[in-house]
Protein backbone atom coordinates (compact mmCIF):
# COMPACT_ATOMS: atom_id res chain seq x y z
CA UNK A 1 -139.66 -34.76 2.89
CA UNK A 2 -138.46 -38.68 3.42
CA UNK A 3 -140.17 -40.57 5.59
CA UNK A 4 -137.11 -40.51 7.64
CA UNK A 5 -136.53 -37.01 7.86
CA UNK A 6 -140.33 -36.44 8.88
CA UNK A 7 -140.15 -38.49 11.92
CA UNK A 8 -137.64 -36.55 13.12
CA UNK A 9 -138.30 -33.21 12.56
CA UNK A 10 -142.05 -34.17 13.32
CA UNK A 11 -140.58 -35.66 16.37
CA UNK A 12 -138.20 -33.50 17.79
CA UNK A 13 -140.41 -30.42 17.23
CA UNK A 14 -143.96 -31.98 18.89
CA UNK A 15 -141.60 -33.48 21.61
CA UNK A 16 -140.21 -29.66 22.21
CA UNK A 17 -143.43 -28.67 21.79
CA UNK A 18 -145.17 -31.06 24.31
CA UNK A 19 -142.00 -30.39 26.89
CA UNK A 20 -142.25 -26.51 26.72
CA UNK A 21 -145.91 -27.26 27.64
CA UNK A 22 -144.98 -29.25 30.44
CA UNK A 23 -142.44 -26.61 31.88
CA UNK A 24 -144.90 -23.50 31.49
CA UNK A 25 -147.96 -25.59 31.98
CA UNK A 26 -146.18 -27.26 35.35
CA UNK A 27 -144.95 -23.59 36.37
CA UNK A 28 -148.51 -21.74 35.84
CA UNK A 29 -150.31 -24.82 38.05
CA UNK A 30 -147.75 -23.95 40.91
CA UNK A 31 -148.31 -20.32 40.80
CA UNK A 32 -152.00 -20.79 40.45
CA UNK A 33 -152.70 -23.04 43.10
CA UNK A 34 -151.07 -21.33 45.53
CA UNK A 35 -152.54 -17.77 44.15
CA UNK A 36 -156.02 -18.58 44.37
CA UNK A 37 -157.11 -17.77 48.20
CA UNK A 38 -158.89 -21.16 48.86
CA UNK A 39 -159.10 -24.99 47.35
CA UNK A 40 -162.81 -24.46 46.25
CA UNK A 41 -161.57 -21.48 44.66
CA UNK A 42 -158.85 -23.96 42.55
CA UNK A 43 -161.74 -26.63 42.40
CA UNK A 44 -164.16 -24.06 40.22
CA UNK A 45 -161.30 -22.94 38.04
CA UNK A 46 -160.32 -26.74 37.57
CA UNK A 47 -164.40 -27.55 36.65
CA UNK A 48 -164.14 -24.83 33.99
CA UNK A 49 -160.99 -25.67 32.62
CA UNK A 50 -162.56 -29.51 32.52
CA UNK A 51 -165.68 -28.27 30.06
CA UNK A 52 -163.50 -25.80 27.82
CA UNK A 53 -161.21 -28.80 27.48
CA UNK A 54 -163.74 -30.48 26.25
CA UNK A 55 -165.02 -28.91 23.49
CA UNK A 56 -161.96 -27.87 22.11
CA UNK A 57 -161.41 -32.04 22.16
CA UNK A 58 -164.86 -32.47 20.94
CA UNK A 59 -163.61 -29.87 17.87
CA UNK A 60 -160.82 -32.09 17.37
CA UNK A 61 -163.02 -35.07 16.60
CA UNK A 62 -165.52 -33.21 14.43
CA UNK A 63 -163.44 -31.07 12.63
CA UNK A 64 -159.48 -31.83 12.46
CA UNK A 65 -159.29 -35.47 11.89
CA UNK A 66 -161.23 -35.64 9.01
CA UNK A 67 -159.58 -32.32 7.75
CA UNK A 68 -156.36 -34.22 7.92
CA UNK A 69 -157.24 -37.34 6.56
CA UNK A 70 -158.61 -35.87 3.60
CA UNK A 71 -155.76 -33.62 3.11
CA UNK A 72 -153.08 -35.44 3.95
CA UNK A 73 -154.08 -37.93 1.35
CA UNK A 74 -155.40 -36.14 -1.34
CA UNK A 75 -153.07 -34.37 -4.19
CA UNK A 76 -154.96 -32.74 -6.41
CA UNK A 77 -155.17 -28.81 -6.13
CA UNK A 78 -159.47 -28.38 -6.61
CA UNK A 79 -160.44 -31.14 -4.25
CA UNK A 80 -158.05 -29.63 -1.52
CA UNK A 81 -159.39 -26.26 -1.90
CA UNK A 82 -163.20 -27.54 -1.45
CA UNK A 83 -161.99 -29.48 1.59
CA UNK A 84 -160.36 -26.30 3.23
CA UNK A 85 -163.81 -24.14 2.54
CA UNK A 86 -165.74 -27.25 3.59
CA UNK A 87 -163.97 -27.65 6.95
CA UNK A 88 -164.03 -24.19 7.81
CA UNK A 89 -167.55 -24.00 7.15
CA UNK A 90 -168.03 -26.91 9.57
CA UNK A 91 -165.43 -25.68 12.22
CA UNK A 92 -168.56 -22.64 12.22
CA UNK A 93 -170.97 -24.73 12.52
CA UNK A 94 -169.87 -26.31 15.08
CA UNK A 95 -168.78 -22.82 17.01
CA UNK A 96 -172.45 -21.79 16.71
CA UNK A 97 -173.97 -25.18 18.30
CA UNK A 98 -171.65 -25.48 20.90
CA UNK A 99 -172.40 -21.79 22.20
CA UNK A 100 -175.88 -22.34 21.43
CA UNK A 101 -175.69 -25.71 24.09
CA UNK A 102 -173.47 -23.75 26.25
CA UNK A 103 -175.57 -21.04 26.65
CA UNK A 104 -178.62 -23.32 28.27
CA UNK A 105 -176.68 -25.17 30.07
CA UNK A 106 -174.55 -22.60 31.79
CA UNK A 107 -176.89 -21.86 34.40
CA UNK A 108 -177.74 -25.91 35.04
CA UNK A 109 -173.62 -26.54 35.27
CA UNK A 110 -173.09 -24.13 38.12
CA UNK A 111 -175.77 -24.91 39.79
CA UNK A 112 -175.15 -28.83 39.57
CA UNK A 113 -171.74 -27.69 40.81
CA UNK A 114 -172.65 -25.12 43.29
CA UNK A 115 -170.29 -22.60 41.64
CA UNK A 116 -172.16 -19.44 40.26
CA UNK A 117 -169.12 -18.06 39.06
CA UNK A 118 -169.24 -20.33 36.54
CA UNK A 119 -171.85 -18.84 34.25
CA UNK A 120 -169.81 -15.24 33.52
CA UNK A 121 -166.75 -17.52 33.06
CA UNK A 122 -168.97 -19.76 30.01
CA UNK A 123 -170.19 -16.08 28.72
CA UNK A 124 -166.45 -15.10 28.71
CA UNK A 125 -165.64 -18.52 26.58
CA UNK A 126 -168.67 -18.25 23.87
CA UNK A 127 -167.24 -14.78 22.77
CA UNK A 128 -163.64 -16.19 22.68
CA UNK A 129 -165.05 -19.43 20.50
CA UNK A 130 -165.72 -17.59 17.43
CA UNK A 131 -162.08 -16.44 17.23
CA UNK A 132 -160.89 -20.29 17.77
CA UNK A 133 -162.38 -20.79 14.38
CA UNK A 134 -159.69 -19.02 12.48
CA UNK A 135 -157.37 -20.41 15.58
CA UNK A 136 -157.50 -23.91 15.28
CA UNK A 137 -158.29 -23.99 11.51
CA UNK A 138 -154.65 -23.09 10.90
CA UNK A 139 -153.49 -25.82 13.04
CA UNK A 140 -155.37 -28.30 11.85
CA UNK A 141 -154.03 -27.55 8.40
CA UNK A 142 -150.52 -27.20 9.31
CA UNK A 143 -150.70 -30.63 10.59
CA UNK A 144 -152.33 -32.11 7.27
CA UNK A 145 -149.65 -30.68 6.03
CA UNK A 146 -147.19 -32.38 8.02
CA UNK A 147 -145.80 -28.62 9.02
CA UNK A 148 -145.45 -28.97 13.21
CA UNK A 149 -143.49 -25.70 13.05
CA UNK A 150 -146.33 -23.42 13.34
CA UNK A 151 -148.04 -25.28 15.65
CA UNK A 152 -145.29 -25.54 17.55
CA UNK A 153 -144.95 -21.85 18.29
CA UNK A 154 -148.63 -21.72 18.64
CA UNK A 155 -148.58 -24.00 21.73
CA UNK A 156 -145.25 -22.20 23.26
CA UNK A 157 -146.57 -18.65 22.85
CA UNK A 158 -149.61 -19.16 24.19
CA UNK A 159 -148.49 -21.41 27.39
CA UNK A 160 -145.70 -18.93 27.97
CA UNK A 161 -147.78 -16.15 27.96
CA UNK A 162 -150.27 -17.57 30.77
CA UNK A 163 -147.17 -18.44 32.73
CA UNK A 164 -145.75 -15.46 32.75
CA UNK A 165 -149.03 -13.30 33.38
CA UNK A 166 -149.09 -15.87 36.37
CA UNK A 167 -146.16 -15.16 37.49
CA UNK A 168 -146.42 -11.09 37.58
CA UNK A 169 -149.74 -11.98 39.61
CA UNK A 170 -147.53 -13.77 41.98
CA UNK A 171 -144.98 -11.18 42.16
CA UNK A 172 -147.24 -8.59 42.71
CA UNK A 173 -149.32 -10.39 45.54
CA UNK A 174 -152.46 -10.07 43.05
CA UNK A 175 -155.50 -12.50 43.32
CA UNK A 176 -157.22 -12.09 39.95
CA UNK A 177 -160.89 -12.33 39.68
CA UNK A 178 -162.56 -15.27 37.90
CA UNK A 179 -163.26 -13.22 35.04
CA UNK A 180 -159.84 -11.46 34.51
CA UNK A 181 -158.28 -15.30 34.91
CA UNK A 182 -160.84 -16.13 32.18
CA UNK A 183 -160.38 -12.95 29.96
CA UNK A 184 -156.43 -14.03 29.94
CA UNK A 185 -156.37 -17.38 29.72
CA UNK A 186 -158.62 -17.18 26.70
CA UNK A 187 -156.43 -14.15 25.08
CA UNK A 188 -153.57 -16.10 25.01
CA UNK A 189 -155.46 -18.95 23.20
CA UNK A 190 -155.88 -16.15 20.33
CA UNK A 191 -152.55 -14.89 20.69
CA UNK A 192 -150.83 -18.42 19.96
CA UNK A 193 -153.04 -18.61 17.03
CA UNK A 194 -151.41 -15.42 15.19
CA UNK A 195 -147.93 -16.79 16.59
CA UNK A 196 -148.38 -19.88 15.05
CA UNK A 197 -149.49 -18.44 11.87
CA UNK A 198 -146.18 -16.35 10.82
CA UNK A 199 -143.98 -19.45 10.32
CA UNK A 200 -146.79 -21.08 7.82
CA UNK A 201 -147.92 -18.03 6.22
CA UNK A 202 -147.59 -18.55 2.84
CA UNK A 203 -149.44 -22.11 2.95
CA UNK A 204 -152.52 -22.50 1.40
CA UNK A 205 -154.94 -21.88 4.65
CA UNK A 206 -158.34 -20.53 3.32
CA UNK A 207 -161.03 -21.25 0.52
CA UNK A 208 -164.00 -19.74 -0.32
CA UNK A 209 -164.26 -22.82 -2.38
CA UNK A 210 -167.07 -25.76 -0.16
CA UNK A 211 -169.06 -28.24 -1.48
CA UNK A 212 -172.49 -29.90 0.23
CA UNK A 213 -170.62 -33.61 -0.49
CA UNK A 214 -167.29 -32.94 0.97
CA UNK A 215 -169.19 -30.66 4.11
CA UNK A 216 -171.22 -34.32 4.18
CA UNK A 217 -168.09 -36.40 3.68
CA UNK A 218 -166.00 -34.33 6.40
CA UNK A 219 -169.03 -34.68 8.77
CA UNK A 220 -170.00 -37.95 8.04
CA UNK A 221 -165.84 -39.15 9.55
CA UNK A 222 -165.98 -36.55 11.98
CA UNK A 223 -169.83 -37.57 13.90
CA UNK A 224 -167.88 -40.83 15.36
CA UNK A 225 -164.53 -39.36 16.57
CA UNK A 226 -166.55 -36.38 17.97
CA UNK A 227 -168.48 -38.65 19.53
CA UNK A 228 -165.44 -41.00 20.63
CA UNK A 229 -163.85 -38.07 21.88
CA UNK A 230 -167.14 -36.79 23.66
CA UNK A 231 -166.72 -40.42 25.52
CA UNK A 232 -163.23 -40.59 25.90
CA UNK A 233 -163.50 -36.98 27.69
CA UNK A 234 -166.24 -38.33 29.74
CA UNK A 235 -163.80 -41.36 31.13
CA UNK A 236 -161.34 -38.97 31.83
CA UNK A 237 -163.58 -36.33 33.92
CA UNK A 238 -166.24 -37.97 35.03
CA UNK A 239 -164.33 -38.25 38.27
CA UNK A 240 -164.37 -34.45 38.91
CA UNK A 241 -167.47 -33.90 37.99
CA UNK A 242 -169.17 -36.44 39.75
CA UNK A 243 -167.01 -35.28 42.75
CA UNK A 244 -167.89 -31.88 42.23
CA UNK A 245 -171.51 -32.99 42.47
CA UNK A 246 -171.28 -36.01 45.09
CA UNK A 247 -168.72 -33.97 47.52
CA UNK A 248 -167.65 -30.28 46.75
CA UNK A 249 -165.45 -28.08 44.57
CA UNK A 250 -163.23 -28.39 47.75
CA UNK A 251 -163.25 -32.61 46.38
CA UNK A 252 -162.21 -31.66 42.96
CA UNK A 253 -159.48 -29.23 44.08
CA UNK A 254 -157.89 -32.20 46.91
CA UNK A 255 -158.55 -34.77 43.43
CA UNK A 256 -157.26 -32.41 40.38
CA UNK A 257 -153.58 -31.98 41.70
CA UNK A 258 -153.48 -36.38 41.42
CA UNK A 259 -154.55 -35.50 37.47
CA UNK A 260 -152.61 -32.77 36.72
CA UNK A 261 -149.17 -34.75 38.24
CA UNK A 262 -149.92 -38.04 36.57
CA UNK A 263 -150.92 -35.95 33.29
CA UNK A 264 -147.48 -34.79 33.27
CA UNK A 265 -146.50 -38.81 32.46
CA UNK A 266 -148.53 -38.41 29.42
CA UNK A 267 -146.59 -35.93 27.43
CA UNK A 268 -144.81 -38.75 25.37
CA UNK A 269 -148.30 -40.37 24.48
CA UNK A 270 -150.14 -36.90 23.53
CA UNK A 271 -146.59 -36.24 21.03
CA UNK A 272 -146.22 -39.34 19.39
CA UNK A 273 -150.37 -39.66 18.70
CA UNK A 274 -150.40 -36.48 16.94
CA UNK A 275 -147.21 -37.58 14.79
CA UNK A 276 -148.82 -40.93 14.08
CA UNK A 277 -152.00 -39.95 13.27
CA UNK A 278 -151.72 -38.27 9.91
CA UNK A 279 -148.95 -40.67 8.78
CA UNK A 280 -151.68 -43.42 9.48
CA UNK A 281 -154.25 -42.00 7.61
CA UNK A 282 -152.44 -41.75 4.24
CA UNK A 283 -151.07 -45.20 5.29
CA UNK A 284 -154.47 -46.37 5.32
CA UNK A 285 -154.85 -46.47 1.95
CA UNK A 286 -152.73 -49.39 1.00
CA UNK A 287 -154.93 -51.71 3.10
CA UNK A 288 -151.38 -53.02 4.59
CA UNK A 289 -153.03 -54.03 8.20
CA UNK A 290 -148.98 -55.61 8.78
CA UNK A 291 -148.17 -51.84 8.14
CA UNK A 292 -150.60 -50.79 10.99
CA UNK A 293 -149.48 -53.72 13.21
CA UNK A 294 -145.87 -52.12 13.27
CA UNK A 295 -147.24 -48.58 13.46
CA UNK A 296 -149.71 -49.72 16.69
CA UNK A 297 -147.13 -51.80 18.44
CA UNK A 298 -143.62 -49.62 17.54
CA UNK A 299 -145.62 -46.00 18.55
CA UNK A 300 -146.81 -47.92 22.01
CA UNK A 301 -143.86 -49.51 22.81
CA UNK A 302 -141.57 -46.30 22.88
CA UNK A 303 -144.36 -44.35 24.53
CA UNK A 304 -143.58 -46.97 27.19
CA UNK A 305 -139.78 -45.88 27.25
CA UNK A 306 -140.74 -42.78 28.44
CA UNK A 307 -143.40 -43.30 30.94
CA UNK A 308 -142.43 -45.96 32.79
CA UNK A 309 -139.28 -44.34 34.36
CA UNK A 310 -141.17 -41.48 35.05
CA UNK A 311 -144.24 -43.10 36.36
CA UNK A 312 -141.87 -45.44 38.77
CA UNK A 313 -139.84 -41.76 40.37
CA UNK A 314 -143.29 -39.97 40.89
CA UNK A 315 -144.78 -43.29 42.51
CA UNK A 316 -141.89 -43.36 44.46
CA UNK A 317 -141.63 -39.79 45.95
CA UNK A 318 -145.57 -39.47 45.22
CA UNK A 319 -145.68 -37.28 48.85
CA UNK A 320 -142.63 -34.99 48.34
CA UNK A 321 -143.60 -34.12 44.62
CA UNK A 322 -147.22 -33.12 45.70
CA UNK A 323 -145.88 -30.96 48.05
CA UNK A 324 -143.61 -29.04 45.71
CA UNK A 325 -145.74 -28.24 42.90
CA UNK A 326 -149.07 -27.77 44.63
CA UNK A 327 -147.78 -26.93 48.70
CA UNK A 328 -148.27 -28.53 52.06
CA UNK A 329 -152.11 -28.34 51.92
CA UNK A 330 -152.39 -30.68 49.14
CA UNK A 331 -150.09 -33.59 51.16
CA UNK A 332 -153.22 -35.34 51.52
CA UNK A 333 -153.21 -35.70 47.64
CA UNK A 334 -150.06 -38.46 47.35
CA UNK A 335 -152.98 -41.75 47.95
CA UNK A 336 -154.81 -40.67 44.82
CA UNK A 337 -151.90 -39.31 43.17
CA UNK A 338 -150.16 -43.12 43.85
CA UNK A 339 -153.69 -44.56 42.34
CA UNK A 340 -153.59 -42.25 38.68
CA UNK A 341 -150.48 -42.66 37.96
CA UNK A 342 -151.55 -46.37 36.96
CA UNK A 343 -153.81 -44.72 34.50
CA UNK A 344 -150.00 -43.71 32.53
CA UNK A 345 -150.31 -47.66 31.49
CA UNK A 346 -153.10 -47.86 30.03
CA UNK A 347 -153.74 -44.93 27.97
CA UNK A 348 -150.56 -45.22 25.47
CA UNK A 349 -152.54 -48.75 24.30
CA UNK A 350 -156.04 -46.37 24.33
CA UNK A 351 -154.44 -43.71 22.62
CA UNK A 352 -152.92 -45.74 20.14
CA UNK A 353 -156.12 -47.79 19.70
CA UNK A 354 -157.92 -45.11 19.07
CA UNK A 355 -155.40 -43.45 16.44
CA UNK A 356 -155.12 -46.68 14.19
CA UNK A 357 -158.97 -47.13 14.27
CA UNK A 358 -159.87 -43.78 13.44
CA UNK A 359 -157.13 -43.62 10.52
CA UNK A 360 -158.40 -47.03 9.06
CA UNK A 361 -161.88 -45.44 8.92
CA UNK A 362 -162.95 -47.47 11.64
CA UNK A 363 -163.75 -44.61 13.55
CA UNK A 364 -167.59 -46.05 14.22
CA UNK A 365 -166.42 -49.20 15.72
CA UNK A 366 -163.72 -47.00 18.33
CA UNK A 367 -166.65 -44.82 19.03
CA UNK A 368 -168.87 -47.94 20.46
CA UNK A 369 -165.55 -48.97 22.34
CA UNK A 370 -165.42 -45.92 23.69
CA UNK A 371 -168.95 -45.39 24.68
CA UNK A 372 -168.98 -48.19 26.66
CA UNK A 373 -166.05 -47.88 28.51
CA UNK A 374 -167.70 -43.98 29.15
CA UNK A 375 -170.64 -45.83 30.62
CA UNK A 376 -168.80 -48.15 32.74
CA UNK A 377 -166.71 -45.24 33.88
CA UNK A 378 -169.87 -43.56 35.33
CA UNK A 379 -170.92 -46.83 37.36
CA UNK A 380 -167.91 -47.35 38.66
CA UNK A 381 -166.96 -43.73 40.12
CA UNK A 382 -170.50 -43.70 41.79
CA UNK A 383 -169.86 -46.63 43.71
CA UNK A 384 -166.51 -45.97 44.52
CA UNK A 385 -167.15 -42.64 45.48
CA UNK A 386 -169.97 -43.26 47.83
CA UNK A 387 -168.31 -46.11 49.47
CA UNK A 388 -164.42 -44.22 49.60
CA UNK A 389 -165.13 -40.76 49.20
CA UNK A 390 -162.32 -38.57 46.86
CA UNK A 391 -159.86 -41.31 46.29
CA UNK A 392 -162.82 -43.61 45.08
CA UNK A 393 -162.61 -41.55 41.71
CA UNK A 394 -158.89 -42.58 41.21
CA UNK A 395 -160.46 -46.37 41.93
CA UNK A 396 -163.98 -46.25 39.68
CA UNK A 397 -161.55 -44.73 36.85
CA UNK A 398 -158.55 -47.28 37.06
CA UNK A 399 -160.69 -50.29 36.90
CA UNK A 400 -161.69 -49.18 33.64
CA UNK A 401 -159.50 -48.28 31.91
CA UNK A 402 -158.36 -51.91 32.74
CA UNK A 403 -161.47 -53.46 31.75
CA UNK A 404 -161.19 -51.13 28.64
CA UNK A 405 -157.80 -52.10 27.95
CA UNK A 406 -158.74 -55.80 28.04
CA UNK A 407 -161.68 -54.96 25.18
CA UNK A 408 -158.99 -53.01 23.11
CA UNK A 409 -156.50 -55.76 22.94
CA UNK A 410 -159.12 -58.35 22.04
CA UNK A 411 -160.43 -56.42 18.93
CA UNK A 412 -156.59 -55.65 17.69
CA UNK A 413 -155.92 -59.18 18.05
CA UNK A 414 -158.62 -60.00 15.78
CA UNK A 415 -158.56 -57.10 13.55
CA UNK A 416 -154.93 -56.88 12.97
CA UNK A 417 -153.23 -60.24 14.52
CA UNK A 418 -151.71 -57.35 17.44
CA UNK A 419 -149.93 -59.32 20.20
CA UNK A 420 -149.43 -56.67 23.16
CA UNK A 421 -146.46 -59.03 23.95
CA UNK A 422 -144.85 -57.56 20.86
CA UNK A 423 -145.23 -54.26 22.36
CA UNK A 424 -142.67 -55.01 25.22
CA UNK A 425 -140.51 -56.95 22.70
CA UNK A 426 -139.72 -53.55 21.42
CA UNK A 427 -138.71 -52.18 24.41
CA UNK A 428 -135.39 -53.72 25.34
CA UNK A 429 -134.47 -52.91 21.99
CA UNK A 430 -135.77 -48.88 21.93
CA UNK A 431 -133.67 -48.73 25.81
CA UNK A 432 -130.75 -50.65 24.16
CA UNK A 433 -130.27 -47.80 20.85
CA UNK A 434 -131.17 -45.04 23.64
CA UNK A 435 -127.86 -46.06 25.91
CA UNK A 436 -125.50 -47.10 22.61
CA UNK A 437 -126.24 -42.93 21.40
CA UNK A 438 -125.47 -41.75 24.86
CA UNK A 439 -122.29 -43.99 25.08
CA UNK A 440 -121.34 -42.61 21.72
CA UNK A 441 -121.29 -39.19 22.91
C-alpha cells in the first residue's frame, strides 16, 4: 500500500470508526443516565468503568505497542512468528497479574469508595479478562499490520450492541442490576472481538512459536509505556476518584457528565494517534528527527482543525448541551463542563508527545514526564477539591495539564528543534484545502 493510499484508508476508516463510537457511545450515556434510578447509582457505574478502562490502557502499554513496533518493522517470516507467540504469552501474563491485583484490591476499592457493589462487578470483569486475551491480541496485530478494517468492525459491533441493549432497557422501562449491566457490557467486548476477526481472518494471528529474548525484548519496551499509561490514566481520573473518596459517588456522577461531553472533543486526537503511531515506529528507524518534527507538528496541527470548532459550540451552549444528553438534573454540570473542555487543548500536544517518544524508543524518558505530571495531578485536585468542592477537580486537573504542556514543549524543542508555533502555521493552511474541496463540490 503507498504511503498515500494508507493515510487515507487508515484515515477514513479509524475516523468512521472513532465517529460510530461517538454516536453509539453518546446514545448509550443518554439512555444510561437517565435509566439508572439515582446519580450515585451513575457515579458507581462511572468508578467501574474508570478502573476497567484502565487496565485495558495499561494492556495497551505493556502489550500492543511493542507488538507493533516490532512488527510493523520487521520483515522476515521467523522473527515475526516468535514475536506473535511472545506477545501472546505476555498479553497472559499480564491477564493473570492484573486479576491476581484485582482480586485483593476489590474489597479495599469499594470500600474506599463506599460502593459494595463494586466487588461482584470486579468478579464479573476477571472472568471476562481471560477472553480479552484472544480479543485484543487480534487487534493489536491488525494494527501492526496496518489492517484498521477489522478493528474497525470490532469497535462498531461491540458499541452498537451496548447501545442497542440500552435502548430495549429503555423501551421496556427496565432498570438492570449492576451485575446484568456488567455481564453485557463485558459480552459485547467479546462479541466485537469475533466481529472484528472475520474481515482479517486469513492473516497470520497466532504462533506457538516464543522466545525468552523477544518475551524480554517485548517487555523490556512495554514496562515504560505501561507505566506511562498507568500515569497518564492517573491524570485523567484522579479527579473521580479522589471525588469519589473526598465527596461521594453522588460527586463523581454531578463531575463524569463534564468528562464524558468534553471527551467527545477528543475523537480526532484518539484517531489520528492510533494512525500515527505505527507509521512512527517504522519511521523511527531512519533516525530522521526532521521526519518526526513534521509527523509531531502536521498530526497536532489538524487535530486542532477539528477540536477547536467543536470545543468553541459546546463552550458556548455548555448549559443547553448538558441538559440534552444527560437531563435537567445534571444543569448544575455546565461550570465544570465550561472548565474540561480546556483540557481538548492540551491533550492533542500530550498525545502526540507521547506517540513520537514512545516510537523513537524514548518511551523511558515519556514515562518520567508522565509520572510527574501524575504526581502533580494528585496535589493539585486535593487542594482544589477541599477548597471548591466538585468543580475543584476540573481546576487541580487543568492546571496541569498546563504545567505539563509547558514541560512537553521544552523537551521537543530540544530533542527535535519542535516550535509549537509551527503547529498553528499549519492550520490556516489544513482550514484553507478543507473549504477549496467543499467549494469544489
Amino acid at each position: 500500500m503507498s504511503k498515500q493510499n494508507y493515510w487515507i484508508k487508515s484515515g477514513l476508516l479509524t475516523m468512521a470508526q472513532r465517529a460510530s463510537m461517538l454516536l453509539f457511545g453518546t446514545g448509550g450515556f443518554m439512555l444510561l443516565i437517565r435509566i439508572l434510578p439515582s446519580k450515585e447509582d451513575f457515579g458507581i457505574w462511572a468508578l467501574f468503568l474508570t478502573i476497567t478502562t484502565i487496565l485495558g490502557v495499561l494492556r495497551n502499554g505493556l502489550v500492543r505497542n511493542g507488538l507493533v513496533k516490532h512488527l510493523a518493522s520487521s520483515e522476515d517470516p521467523i522473527e515475526r512468528t516468535k514475536i506473535l507467540g511472545s506477545s501472546l504469552i505476555l498479553n497472559t501474563l499480564f491477564t493473570v497479574v492484573q486479576s491476581v491485583v484485582l482480586i485483593v484490591i476489590a474489597q479495599f476499592l469499594a470500600s474506599f469508595w463506599g460502593a459494595p457493589q463494586l466487588v461482584e462487578m470486579f468478579y464479573w470483569f476477571i472472568g471476562a479478562s481471560f477472553f480479552f486475551i484472544i480479543v485484543t491480541h487480534l487487534e493489536f496485530v491488525q494494527q501492526a499490520n496496518f489492517d484498521f478494517l477489522g478493528v474497525f468492525w470490532s469497535y462498531v459491533s461491540r458499541s452498537a450492541s451496548f447501545f442497542f441493549y440500552l435502548v430495549w432497557c429503555y423501551a421496556s422501562y427496565r432498570v438492570p442490576s449492576f451485575t446484568e449491566l456488567t455481564v453485557v457490557y463485558l459480552g459485547t467486548w467479546i462479541f466485537g472481538g469475533v466481529i472484528g476477526y472475520i474481515p482479517s481472518r486469513r492473516m497470520q494471528f497466532f504462533s506457538t512459536q516464543f522466545t525468552k529474548e523477544w518475551l524480554k525484548r517485548l517487555y523490556d519496551f512495554g514496562k515504560y509505556t505501561f507505566g506511562t499509561n498507568l500515569s497518564s490514566q492517573a491524570i485523567r481520573n484522579t479527579d473521580q476518584w479522589m471525588l469519589g473518596r473526598m465527596i461521594s459517588a453522588e460527586g463523581v456522577a454531578q463531575y463524569n457528565p463534564a468528562i464524558r461531553i468534553a471527551n467527545l472533543v477528543e475523537v480526532p486526537t484518539l484517531a489520528i494517534a492510533q494512525i500515527v503511531f505505527p507509521q512512527a515506529a517504522k519511521m523511527s528507524g531512519t533516525s530522521d528527527k526532521s521526519a518526526m518534527k513534521d509527523l509531531y507538528e502536521k498530526s497536532v496541527a489538524s487535530i486542532l482543525c477539528f477540536v477547536l470548532p467543536a470545543l468553541i459550540v459546546l463552550f458556548i451552549f455548555a448549559e443547553e448541551t448538558v441538559v440534552i444528553l444527560a437531563g435537567e438534573r445534571y444543569a448544575d454540570t455546565k461550570d465544570i463542563l465550561r472548565v474540561t473542555l480546556f483540557y481538548s487543548l492540551f491533550i492533542p500536544f500530550a498525545r502526540q508527545f507521547g506517540v513520537i517518544l514512545d516510537a523513537s524508543g524514548k518511551q523511558q524518558i515519556n514515562f518520567y514526564f508522565v509520572l510527574l505530571t501524575g504526581l502533580l495531578n494528585v496535589v493539585f485536585n486535593y487542594f482544589f477539591i477541599q477548597s471548591y468542592g466538585v468543580i475543584g477537580a476540573a481546576y487541580g486537573t487543568l492546571l496541569t495539564y498546563v504545567i505539563g504542556f509547558g514541560l512537553n514543549q521544552w523537551f521537543l524543542r530540544k530533542e527535535f528543534k519542535i516550535n509549537v508555533g509551527s503547529v498553528f502555521k499549519y492550520m490556516p493552511s489544513f482550514y484553507g484545502m478543507a473549504v477549496n474541496k467543499i467549494l469544489k463540490r
